[in-house]
PDB file of N, CA and C in Angstrom:
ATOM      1  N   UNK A   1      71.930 102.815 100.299  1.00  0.00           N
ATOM      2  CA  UNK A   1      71.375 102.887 101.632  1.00  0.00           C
ATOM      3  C   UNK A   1      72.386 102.283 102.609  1.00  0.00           C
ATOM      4  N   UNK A   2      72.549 102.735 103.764  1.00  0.00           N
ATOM      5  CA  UNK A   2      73.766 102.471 104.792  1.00  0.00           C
ATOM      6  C   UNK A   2      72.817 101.280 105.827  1.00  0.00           C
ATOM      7  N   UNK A   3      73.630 100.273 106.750  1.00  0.00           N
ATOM      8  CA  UNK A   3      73.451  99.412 107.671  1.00  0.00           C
ATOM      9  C   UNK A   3      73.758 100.272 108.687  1.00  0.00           C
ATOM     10  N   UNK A   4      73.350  99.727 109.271  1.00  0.00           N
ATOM     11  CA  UNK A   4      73.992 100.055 111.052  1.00  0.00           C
ATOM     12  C   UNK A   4      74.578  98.498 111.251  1.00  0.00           C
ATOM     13  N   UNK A   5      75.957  99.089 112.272  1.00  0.00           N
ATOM     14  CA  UNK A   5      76.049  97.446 112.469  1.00  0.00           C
ATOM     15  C   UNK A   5      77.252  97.824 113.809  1.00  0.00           C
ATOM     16  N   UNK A   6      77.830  96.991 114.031  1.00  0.00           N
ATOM     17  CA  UNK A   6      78.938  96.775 115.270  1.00  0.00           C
ATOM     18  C   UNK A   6      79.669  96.516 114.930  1.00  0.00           C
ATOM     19  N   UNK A   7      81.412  96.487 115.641  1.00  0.00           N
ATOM     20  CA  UNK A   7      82.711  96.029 114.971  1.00  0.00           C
ATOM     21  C   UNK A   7      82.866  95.298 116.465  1.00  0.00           C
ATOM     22  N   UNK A   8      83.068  93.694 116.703  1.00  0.00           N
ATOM     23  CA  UNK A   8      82.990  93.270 117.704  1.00  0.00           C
ATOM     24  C   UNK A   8      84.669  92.797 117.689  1.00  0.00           C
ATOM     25  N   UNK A   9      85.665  93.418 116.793  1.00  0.00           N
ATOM     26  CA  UNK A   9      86.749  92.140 117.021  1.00  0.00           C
ATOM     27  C   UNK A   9      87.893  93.014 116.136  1.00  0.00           C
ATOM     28  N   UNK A  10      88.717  92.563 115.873  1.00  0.00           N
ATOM     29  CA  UNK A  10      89.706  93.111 115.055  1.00  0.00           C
ATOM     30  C   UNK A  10      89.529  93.290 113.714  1.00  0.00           C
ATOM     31  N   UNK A  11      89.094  94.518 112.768  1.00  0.00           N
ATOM     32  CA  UNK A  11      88.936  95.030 111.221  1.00  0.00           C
ATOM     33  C   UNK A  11      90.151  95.409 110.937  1.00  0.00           C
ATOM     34  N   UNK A  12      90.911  95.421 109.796  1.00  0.00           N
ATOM     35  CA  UNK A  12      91.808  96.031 109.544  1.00  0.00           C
ATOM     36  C   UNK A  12      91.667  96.288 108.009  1.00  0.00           C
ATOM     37  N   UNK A  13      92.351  97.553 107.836  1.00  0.00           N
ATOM     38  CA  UNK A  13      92.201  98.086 106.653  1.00  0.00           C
ATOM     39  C   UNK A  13      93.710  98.867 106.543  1.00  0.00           C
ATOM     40  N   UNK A  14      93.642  99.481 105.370  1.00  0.00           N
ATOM     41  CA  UNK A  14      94.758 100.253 104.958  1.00  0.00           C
ATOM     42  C   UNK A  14      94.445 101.919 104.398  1.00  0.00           C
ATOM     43  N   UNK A  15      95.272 102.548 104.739  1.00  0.00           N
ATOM     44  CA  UNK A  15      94.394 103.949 104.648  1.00  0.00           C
ATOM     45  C   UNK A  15      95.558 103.963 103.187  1.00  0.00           C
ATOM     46  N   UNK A  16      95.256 104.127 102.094  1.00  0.00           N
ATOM     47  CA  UNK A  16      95.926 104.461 101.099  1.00  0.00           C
ATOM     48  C   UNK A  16      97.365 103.910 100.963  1.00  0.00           C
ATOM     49  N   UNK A  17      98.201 104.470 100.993  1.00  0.00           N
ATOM     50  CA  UNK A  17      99.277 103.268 100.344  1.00  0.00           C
ATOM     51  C   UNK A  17     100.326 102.884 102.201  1.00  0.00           C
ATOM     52  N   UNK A  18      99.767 103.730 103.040  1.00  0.00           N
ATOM     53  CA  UNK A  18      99.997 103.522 104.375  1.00  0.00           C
ATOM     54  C   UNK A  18     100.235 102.383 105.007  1.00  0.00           C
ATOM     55  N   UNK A  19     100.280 102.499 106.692  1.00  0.00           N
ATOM     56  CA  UNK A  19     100.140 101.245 107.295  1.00  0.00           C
ATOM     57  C   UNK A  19      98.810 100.799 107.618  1.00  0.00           C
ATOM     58  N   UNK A  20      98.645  99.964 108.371  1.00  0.00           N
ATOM     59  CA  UNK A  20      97.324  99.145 108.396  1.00  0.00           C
ATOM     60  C   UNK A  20      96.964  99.517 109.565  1.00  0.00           C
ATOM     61  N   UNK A  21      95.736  99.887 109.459  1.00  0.00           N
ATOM     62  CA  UNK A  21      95.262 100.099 110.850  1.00  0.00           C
ATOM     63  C   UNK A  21      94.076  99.455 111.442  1.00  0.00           C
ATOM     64  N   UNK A  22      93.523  99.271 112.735  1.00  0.00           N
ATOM     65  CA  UNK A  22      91.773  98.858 113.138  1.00  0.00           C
ATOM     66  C   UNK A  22      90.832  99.825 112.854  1.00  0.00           C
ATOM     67  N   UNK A  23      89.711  99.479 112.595  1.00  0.00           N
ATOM     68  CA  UNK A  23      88.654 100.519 113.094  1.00  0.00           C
ATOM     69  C   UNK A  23      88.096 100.063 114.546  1.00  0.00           C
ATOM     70  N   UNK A  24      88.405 100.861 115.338  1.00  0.00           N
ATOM     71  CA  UNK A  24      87.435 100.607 116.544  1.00  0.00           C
ATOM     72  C   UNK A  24      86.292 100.264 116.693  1.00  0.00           C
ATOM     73  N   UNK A  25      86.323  99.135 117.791  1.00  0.00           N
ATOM     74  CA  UNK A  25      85.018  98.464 118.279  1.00  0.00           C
ATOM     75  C   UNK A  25      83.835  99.559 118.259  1.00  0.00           C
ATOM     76  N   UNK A  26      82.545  98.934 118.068  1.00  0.00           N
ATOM     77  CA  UNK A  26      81.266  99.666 118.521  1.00  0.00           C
ATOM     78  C   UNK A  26      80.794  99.849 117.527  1.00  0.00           C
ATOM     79  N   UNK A  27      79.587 101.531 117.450  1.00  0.00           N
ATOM     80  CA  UNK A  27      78.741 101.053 116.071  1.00  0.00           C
ATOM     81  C   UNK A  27      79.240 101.918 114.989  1.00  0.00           C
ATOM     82  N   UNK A  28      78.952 101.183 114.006  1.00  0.00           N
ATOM     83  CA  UNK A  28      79.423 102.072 112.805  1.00  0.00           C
ATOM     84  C   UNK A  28      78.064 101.863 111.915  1.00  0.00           C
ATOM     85  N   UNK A  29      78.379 102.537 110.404  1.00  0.00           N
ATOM     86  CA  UNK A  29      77.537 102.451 109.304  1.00  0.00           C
ATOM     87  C   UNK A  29      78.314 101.988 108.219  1.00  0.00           C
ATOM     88  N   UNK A  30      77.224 100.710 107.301  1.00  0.00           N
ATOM     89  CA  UNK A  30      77.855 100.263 106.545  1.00  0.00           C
ATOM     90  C   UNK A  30      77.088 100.589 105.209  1.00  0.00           C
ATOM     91  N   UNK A  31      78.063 100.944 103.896  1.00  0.00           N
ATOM     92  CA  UNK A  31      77.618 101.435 102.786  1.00  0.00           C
ATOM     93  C   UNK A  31      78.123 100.266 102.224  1.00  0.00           C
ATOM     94  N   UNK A  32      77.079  99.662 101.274  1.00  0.00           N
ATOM     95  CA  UNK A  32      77.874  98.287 100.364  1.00  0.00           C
ATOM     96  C   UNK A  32      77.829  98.797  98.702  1.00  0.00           C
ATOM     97  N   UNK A  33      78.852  98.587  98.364  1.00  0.00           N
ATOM     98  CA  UNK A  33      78.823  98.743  96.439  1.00  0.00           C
ATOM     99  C   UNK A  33      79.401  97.791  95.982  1.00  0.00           C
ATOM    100  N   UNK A  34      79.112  97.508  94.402  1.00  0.00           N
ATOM    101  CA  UNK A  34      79.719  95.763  94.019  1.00  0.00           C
ATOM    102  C   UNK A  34      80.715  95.763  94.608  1.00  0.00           C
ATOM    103  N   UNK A  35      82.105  96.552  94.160  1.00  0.00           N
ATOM    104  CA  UNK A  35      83.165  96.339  95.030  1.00  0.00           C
ATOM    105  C   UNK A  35      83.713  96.502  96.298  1.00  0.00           C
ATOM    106  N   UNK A  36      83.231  97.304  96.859  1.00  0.00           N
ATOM    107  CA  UNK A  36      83.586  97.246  98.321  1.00  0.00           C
ATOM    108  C   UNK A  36      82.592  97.846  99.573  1.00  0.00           C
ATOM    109  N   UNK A  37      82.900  97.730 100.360  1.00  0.00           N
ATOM    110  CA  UNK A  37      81.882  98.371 101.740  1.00  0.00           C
ATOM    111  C   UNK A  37      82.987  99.218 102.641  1.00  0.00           C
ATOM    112  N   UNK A  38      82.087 100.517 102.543  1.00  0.00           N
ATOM    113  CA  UNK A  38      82.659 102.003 103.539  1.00  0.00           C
ATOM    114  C   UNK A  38      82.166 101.322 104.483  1.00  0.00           C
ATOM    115  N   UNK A  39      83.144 102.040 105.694  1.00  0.00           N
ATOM    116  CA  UNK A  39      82.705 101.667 107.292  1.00  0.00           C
ATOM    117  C   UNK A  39      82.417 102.916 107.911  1.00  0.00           C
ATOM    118  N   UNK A  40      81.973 103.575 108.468  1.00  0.00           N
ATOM    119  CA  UNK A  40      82.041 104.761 109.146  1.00  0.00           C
ATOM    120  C   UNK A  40      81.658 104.583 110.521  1.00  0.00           C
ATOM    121  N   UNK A  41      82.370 105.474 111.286  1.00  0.00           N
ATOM    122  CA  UNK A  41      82.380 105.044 112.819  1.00  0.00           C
ATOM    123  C   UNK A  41      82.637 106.583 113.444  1.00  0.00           C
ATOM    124  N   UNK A  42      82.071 106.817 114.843  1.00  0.00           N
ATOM    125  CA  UNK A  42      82.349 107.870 115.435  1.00  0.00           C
ATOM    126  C   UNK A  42      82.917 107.513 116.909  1.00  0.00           C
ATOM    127  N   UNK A  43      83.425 106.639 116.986  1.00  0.00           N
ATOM    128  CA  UNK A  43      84.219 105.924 118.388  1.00  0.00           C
ATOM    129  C   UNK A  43      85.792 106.057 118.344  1.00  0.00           C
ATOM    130  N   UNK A  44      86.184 105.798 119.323  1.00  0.00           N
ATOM    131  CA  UNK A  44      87.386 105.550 119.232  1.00  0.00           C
ATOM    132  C   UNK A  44      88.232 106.826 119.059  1.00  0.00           C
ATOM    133  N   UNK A  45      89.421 107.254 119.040  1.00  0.00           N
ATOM    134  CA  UNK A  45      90.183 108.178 119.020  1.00  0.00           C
ATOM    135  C   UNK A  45      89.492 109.687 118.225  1.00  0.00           C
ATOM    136  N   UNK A  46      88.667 109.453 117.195  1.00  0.00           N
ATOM    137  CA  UNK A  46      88.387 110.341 116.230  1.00  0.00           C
ATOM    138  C   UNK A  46      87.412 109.350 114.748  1.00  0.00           C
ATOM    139  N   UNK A  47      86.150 110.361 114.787  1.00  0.00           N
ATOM    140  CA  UNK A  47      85.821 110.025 113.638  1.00  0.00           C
ATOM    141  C   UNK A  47      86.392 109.571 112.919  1.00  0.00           C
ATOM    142  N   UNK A  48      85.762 108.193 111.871  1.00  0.00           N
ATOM    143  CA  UNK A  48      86.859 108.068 110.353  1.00  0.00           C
ATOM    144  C   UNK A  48      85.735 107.097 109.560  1.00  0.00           C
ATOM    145  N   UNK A  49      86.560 106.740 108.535  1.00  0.00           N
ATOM    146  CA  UNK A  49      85.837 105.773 107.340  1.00  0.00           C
ATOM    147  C   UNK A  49      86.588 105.428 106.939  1.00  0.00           C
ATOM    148  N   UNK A  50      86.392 103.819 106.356  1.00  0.00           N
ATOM    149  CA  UNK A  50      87.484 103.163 105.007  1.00  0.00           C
ATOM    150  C   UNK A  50      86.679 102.129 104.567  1.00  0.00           C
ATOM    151  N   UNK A  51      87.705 101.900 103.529  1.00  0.00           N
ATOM    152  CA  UNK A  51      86.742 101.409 102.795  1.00  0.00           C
ATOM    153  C   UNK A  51      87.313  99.789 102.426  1.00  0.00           C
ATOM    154  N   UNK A  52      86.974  98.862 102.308  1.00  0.00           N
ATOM    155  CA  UNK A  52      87.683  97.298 102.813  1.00  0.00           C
ATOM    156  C   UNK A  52      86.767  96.664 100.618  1.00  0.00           C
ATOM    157  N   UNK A  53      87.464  95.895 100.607  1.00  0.00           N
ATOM    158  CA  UNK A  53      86.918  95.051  99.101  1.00  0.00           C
ATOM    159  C   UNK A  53      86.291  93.920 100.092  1.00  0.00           C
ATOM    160  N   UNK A  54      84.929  94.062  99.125  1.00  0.00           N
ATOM    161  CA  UNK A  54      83.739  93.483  99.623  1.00  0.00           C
ATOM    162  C   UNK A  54      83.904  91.971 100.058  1.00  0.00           C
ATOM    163  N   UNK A  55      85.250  91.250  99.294  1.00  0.00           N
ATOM    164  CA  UNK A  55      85.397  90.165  99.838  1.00  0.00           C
ATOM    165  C   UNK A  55      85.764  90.202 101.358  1.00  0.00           C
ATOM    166  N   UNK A  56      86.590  91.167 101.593  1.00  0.00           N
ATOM    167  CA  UNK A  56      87.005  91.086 102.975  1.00  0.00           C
ATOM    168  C   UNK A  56      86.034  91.338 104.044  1.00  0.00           C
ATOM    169  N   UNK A  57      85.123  92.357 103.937  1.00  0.00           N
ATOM    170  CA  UNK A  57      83.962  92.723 104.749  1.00  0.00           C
ATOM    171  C   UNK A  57      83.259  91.242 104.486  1.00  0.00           C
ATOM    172  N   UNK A  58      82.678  90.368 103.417  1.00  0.00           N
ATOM    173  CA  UNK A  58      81.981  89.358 103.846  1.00  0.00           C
ATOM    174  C   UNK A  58      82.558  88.582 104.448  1.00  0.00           C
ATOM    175  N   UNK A  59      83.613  88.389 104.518  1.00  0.00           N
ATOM    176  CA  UNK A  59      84.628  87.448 105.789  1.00  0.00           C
ATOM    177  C   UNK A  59      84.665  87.875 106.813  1.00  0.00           C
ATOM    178  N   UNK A  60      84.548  89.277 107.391  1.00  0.00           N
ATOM    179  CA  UNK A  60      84.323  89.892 108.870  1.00  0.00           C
ATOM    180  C   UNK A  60      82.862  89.328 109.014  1.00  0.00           C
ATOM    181  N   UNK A  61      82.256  89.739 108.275  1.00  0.00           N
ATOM    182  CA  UNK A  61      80.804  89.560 108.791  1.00  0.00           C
ATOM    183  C   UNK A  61      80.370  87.617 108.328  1.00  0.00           C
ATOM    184  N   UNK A  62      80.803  86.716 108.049  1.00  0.00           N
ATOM    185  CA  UNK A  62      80.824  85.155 108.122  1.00  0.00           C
ATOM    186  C   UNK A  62      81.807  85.306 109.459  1.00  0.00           C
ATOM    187  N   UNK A  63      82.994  85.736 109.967  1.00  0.00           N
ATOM    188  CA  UNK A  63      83.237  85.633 111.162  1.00  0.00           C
ATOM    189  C   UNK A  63      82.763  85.974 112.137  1.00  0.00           C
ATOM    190  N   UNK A  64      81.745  86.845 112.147  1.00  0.00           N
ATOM    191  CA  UNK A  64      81.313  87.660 113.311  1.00  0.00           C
ATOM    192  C   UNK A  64      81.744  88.576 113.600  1.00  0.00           C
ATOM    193  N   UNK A  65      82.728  89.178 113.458  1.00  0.00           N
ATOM    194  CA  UNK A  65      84.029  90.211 113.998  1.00  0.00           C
ATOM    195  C   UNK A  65      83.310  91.693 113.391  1.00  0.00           C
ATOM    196  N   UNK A  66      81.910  91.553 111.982  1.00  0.00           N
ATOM    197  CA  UNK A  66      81.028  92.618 112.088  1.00  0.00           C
ATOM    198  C   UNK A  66      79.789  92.165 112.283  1.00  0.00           C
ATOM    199  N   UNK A  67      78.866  92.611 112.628  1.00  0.00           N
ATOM    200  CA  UNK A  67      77.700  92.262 112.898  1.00  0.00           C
ATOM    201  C   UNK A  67      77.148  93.325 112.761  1.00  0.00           C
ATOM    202  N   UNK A  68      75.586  92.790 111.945  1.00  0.00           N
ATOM    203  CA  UNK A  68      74.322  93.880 110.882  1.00  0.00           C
ATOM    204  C   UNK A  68      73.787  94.057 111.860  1.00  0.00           C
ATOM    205  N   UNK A  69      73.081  95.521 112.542  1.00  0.00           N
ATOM    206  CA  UNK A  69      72.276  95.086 113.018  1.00  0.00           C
ATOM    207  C   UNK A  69      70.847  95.165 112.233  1.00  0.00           C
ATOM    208  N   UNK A  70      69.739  94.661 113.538  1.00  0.00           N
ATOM    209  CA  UNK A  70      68.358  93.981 112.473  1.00  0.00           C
ATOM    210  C   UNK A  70      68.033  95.213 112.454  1.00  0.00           C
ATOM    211  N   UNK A  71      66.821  95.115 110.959  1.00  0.00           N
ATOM    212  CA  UNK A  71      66.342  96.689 110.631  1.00  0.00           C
ATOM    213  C   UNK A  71      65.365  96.950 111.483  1.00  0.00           C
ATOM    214  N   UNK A  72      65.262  98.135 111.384  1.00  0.00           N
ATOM    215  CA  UNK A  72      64.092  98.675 112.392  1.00  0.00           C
ATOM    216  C   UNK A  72      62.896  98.846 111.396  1.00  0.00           C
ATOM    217  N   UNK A  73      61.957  98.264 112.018  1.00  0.00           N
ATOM    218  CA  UNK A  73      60.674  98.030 111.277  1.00  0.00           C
ATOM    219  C   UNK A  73      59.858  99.252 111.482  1.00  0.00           C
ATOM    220  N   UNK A  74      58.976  99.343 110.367  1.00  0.00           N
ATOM    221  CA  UNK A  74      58.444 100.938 110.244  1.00  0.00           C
ATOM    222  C   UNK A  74      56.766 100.761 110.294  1.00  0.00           C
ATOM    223  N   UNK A  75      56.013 101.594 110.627  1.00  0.00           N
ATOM    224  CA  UNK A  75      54.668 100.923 110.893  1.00  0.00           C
ATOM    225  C   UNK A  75      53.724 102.073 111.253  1.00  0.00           C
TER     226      UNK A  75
END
């Protein structure tokens, strides 16, 4: 199941054996698996996704730099 959440700050990732790039500010969706969390975003220059090792996404998000947003309650 995916999050919704925000990228408030600098993410960086690596697209395959490439250079490093940001994902742009604003909202994205977050997919979590033991090892890592997809980002997906439709902002910024062009659609994209990557995918960060889960240690690093829990250090964006203990920094703030991602932020969950709260679930929407169903009723």
């Amino acid at each position: 199941m995916s999050q919704a959440a925000h990228i408030h700050g600098k993410v960086e990732y690596r697209q395959g054996e490439g250079a490093i790039r940001c994902i742009p500010r604003g909202p994205c969706e977050v997919q979590l698996s033991a090892l890592d969390a997809t980002i997906s975003w439709t902002g910024g220059e062009a659609p994209g996704s990557a995918a960060l090792p889960i240690a690093s996404y829990r250090t964006y998000v203990a920094q703030r730099v991602i932020r969950l947003d709260a679930p929407v309650a169903r009723g």
